[in-house]
N, C-alpha and C. Protein backbone atom coordinates (compact mmCIF):
# COMPACT_ATOMS: atom_id res chain seq x y z
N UNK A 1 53.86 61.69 88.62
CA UNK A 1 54.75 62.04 89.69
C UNK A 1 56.16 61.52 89.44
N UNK A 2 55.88 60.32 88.72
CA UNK A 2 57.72 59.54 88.65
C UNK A 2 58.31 60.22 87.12
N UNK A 3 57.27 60.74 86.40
CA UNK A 3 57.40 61.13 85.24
C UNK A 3 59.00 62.23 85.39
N UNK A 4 59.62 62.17 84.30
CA UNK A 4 61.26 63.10 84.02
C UNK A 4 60.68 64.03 83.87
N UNK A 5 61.16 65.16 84.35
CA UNK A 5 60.92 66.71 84.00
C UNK A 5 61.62 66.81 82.23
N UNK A 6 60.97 68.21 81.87
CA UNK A 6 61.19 68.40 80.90
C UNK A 6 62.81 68.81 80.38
N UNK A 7 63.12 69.14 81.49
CA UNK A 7 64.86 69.43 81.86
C UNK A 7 65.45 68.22 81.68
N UNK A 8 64.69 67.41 82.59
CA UNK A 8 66.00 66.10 82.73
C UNK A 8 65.94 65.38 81.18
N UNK A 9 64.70 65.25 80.55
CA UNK A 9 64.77 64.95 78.71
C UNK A 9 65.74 65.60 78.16
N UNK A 10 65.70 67.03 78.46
CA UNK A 10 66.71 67.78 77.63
C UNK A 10 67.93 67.41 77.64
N UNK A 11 68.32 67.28 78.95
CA UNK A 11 69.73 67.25 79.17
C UNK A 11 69.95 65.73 78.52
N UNK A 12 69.37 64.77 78.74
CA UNK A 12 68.77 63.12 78.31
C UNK A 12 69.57 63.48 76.96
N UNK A 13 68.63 63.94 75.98
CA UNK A 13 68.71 64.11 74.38
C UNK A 13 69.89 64.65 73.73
N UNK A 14 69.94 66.25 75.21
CA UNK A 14 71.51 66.77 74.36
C UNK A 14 72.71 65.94 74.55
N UNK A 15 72.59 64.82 75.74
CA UNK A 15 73.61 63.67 75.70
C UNK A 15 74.00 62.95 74.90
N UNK A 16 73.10 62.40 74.75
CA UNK A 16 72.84 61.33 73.57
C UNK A 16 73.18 61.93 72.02
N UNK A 17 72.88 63.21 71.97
CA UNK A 17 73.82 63.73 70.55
C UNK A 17 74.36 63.99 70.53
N UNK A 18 75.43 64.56 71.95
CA UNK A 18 76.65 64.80 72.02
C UNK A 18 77.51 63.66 71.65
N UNK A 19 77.02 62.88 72.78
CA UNK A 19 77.59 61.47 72.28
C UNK A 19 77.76 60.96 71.32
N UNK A 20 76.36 60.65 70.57
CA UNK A 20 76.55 60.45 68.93
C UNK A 20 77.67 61.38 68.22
N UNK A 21 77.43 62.68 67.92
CA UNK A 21 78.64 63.62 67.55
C UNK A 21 79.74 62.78 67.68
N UNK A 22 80.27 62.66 69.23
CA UNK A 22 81.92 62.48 69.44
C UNK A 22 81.97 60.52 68.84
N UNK A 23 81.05 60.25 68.55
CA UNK A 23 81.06 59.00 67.90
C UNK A 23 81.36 59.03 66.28
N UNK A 24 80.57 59.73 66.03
CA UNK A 24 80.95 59.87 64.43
C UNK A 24 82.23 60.62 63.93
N UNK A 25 82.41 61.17 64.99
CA UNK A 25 83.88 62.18 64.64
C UNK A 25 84.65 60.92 65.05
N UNK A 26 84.84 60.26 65.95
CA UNK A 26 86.20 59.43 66.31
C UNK A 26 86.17 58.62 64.59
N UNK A 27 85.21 57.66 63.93
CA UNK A 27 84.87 57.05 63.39
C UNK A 27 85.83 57.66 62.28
N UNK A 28 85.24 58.92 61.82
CA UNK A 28 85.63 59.74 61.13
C UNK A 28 87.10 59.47 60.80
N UNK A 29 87.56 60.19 62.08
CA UNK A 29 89.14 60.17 62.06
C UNK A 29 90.22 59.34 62.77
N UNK A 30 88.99 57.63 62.36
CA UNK A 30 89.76 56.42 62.47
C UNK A 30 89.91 56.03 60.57
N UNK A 31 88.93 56.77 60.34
CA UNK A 31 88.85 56.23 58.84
C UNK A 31 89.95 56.89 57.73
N UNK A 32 90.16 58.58 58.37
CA UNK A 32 91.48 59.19 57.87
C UNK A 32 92.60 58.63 58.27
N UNK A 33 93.36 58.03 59.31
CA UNK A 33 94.09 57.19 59.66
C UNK A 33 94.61 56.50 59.46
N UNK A 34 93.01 55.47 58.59
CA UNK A 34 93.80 53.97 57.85
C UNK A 34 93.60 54.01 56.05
N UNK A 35 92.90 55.79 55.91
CA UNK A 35 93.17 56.10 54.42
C UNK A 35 94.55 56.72 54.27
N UNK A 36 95.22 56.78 54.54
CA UNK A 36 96.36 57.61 54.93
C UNK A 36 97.67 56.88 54.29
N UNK A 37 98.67 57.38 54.56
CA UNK A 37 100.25 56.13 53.68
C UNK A 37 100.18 55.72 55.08
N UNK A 38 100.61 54.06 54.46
CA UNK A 38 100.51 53.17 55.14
C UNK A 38 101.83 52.07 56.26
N UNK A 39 101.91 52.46 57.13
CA UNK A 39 103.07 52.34 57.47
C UNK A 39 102.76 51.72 58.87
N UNK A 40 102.44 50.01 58.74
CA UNK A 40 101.70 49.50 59.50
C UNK A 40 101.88 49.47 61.15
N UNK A 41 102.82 50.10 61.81
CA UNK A 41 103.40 50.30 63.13
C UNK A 41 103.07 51.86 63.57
N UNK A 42 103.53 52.42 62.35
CA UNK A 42 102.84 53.78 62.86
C UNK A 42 101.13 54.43 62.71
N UNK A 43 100.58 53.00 61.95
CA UNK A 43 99.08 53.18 61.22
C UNK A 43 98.43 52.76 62.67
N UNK A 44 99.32 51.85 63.16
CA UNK A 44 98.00 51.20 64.27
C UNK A 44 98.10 52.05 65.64
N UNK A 45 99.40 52.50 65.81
CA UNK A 45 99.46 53.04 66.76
C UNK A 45 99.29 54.74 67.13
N UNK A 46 98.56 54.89 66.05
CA UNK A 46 97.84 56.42 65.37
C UNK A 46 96.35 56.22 65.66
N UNK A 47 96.06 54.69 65.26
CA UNK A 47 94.81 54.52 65.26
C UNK A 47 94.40 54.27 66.81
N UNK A 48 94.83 53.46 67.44
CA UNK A 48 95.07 53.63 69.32
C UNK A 48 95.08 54.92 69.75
N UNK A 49 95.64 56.15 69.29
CA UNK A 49 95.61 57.11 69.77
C UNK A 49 94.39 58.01 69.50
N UNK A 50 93.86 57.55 68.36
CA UNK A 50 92.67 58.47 68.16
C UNK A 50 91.70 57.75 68.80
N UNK A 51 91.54 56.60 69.10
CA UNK A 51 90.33 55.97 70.16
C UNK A 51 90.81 56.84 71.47
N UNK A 52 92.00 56.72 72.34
CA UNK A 52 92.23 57.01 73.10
C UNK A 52 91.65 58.61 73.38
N UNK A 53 92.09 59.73 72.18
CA UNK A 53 91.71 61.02 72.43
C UNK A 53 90.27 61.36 72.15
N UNK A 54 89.97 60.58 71.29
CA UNK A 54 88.54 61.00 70.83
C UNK A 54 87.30 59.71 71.21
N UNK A 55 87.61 58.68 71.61
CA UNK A 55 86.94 57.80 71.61
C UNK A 55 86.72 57.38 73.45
N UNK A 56 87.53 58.01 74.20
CA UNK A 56 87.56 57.59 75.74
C UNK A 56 88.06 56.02 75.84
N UNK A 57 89.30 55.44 75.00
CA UNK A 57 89.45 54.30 75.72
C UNK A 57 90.78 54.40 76.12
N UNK A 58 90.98 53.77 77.47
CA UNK A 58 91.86 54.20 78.08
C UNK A 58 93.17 53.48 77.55
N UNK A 59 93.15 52.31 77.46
CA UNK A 59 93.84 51.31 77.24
C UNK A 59 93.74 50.40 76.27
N UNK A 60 94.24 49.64 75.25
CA UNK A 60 94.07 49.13 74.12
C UNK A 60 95.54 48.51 73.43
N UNK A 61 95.25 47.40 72.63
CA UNK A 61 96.19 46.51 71.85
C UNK A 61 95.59 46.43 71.09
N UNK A 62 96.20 46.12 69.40
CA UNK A 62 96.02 45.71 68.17
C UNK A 62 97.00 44.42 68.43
N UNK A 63 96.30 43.24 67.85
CA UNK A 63 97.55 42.15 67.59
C UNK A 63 97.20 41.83 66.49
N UNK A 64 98.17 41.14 65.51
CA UNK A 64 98.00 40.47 64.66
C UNK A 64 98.23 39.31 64.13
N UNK A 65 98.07 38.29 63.15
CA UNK A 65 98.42 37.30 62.78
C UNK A 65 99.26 36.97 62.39
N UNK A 66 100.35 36.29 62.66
CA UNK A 66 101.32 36.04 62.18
C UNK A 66 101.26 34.28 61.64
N UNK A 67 101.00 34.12 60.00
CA UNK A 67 100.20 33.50 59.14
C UNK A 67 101.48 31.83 59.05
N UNK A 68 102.86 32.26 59.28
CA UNK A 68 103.77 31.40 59.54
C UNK A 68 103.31 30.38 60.67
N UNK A 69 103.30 30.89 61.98
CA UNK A 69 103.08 30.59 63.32
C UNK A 69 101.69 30.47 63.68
N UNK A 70 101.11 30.78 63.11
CA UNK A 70 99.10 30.61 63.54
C UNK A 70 99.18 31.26 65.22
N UNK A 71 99.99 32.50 65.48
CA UNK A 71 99.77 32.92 66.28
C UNK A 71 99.52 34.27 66.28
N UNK A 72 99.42 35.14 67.70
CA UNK A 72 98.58 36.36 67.41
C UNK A 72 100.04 37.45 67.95
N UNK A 73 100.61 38.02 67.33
CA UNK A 73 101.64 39.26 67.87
C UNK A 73 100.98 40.46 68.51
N UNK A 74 100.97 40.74 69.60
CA UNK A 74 100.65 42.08 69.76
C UNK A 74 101.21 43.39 69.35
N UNK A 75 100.89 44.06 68.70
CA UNK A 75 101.63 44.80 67.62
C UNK A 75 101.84 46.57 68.15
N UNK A 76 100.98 46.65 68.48
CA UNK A 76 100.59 48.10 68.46
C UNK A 76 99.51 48.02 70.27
N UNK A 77 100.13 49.12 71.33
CA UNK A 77 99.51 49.17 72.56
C UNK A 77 99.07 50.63 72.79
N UNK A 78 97.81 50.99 73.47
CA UNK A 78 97.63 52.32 74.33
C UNK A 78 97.53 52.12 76.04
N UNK A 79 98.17 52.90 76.39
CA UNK A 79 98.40 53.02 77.91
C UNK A 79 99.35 52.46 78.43
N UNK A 80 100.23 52.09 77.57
CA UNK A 80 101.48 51.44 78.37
C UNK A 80 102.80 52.13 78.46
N UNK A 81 103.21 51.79 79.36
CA UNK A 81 104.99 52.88 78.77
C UNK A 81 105.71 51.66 78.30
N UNK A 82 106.09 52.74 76.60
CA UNK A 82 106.58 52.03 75.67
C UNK A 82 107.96 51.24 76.18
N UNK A 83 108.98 52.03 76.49
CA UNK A 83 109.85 50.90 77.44
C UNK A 83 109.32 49.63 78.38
N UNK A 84 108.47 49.68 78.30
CA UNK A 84 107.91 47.96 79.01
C UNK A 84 107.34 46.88 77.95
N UNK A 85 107.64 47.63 76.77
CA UNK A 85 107.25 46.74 75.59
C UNK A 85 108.12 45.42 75.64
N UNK A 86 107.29 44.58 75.24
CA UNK A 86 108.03 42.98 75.31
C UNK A 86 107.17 42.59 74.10
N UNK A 87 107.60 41.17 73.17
CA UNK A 87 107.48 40.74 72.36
C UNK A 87 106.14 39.57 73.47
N UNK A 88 104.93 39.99 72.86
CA UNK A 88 104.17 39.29 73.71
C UNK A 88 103.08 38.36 72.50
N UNK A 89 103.09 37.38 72.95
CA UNK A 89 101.81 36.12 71.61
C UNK A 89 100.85 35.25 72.36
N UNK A 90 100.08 35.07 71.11
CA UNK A 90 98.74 34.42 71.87
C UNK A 90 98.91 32.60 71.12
N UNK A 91 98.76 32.08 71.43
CA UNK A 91 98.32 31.18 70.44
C UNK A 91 96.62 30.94 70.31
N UNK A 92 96.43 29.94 69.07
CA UNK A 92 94.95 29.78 68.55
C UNK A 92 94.22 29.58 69.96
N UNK A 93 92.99 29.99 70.68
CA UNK A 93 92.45 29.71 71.86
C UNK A 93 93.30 29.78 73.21
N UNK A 94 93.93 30.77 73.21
CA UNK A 94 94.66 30.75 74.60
C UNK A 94 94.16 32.21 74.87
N UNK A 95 93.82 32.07 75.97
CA UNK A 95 93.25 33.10 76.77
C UNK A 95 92.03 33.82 76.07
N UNK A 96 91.76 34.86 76.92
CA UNK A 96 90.79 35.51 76.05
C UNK A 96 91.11 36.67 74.27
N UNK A 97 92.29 36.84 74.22
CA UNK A 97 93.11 37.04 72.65
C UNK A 97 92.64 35.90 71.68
N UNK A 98 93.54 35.24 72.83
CA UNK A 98 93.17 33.66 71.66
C UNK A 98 92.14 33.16 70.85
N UNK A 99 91.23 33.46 71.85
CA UNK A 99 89.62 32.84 71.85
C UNK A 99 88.70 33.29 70.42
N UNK A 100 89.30 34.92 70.52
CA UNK A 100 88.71 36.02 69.84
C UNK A 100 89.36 35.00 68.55
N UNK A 101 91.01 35.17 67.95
CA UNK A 101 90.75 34.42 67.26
C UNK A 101 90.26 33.29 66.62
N UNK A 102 90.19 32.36 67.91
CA UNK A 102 89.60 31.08 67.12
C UNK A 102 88.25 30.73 67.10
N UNK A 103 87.66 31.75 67.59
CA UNK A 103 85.96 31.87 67.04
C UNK A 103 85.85 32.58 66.18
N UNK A 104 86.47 33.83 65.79
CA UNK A 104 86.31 35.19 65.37
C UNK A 104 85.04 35.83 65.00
N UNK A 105 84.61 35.86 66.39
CA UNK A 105 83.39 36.76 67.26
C UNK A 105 84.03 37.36 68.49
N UNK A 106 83.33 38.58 68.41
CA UNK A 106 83.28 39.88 69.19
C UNK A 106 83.87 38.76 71.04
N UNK A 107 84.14 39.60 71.86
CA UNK A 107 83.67 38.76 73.13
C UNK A 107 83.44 40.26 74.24
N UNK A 108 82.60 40.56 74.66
CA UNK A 108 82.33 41.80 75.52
C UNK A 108 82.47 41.03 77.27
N UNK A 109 83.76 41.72 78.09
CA UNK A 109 83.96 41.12 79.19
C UNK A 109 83.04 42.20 80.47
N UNK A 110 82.35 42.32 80.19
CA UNK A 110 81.51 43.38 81.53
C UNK A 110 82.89 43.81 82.69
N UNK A 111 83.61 42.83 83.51
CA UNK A 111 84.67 43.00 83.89
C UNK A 111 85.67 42.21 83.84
N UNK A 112 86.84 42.58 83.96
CA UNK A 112 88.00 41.65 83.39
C UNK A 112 88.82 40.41 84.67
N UNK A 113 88.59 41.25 86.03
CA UNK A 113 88.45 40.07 86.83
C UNK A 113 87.47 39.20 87.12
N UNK A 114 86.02 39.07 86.52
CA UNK A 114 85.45 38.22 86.68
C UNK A 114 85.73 36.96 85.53
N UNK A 115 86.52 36.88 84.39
CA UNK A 115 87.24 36.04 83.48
C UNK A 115 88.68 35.53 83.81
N UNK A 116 88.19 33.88 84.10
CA UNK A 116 89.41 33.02 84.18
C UNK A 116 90.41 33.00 83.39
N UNK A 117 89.70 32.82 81.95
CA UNK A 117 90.93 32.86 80.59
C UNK A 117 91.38 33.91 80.79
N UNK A 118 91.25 35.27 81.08
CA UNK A 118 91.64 36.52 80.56
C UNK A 118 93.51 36.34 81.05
N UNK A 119 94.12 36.57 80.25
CA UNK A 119 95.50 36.37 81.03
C UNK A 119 96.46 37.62 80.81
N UNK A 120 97.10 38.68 82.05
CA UNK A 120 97.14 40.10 82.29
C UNK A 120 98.98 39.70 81.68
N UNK A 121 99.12 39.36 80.25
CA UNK A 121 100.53 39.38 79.92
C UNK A 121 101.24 40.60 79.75
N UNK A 122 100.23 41.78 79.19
CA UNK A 122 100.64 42.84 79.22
C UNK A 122 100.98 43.89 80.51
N UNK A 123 100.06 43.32 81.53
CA UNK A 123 99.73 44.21 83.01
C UNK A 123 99.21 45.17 82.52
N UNK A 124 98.19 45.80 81.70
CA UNK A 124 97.47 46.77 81.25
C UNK A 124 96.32 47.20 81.77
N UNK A 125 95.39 46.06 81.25
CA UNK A 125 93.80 46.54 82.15
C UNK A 125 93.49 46.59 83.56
N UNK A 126 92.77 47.08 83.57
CA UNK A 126 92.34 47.53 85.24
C UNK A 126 91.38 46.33 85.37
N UNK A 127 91.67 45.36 86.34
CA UNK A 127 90.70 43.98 86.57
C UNK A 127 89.24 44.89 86.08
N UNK A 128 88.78 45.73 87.26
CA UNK A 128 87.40 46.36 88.03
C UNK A 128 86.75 47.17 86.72
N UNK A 129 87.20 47.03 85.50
CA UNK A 129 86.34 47.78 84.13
C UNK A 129 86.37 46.35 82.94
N UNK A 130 85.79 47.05 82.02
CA UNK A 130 85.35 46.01 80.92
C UNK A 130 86.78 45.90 80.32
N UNK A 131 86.48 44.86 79.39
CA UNK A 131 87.10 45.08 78.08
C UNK A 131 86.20 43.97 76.67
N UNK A 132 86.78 44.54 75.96
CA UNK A 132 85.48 44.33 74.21
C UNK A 132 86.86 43.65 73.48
N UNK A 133 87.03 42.51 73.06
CA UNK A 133 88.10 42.01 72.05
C UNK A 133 87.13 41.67 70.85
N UNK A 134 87.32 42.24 69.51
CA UNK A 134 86.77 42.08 68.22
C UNK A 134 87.94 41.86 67.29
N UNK A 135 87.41 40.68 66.80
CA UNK A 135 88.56 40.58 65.26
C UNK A 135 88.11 40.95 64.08
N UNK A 136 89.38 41.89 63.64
CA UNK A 136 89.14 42.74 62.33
C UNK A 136 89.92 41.54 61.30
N UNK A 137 89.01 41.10 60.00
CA UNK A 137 89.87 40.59 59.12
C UNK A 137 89.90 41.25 57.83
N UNK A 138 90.66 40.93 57.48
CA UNK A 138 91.27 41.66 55.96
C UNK A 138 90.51 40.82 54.58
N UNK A 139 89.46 41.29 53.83
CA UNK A 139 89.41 40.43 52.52
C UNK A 139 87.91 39.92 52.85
């Protein structure tokens, strides 16, 4: 009686490979992106845009290391208007940026107002949704 109809599987399955599909395609043409000439301002912020169109994320930063300063530059943003750009940094363990670097492990926030560290320098995320900070290293 509680058992899924054979419909609701279907629709279940064709989800789930749709999904997969639009997963492997974003992947895809994150990977043409950063095979591409390399022109590190316009690489990252190409690569933000293809999560954004093909990947459903609404909002997003790349920062990077800046190896002088042991701090983190935010380099490259999605969802912001570019005129509100400001020269914005993390240092080693400050906030939840920080953190990412100085563990460098994943940190998955279920929601972003339930995190004290999280600190809104950009005014970007929406408290009431997630956010996923992962550090990519080079080498």
């Amino acid at each position: 009686m509680n058992a899924p109809s054979r419909f609701h599987e279907g629709v279940t399955t064709l989800h789930r490979s749709e999904l997969l599909e639009i997963q492997l395609e974003t992947l895809f043409l994150v990977s043409q992106v950063l095979s591409g000439p390399f022109k590190l301002q316009e690489t990252l912020q190409e690569l933000l845009q293809v999560l954004h169109e093909r990947g459903g994320m609404q909002r997003g930063m790349v920062s990077l290391l800046d190896p002088e300063k042991g701090e983190l530059l935010v380099s490259a943003v999605q969802g912001q208007d570019p005129g509100k750009r400001r020269e914005i940094r993390y240092r080693l363990g400050e906030g939840i940026v920080g953190r990412v670097l100085q563990h460098g492990e994943k940190i998955i926030l279920p929601r972003v107002a339930d995190e004290p560290r999280f600190l809104d320098r950009l005014q970007l995320y929406e408290p009431e949704l997630p956010l996923i900070g992962v550090p990519i290293s080079v080498g």
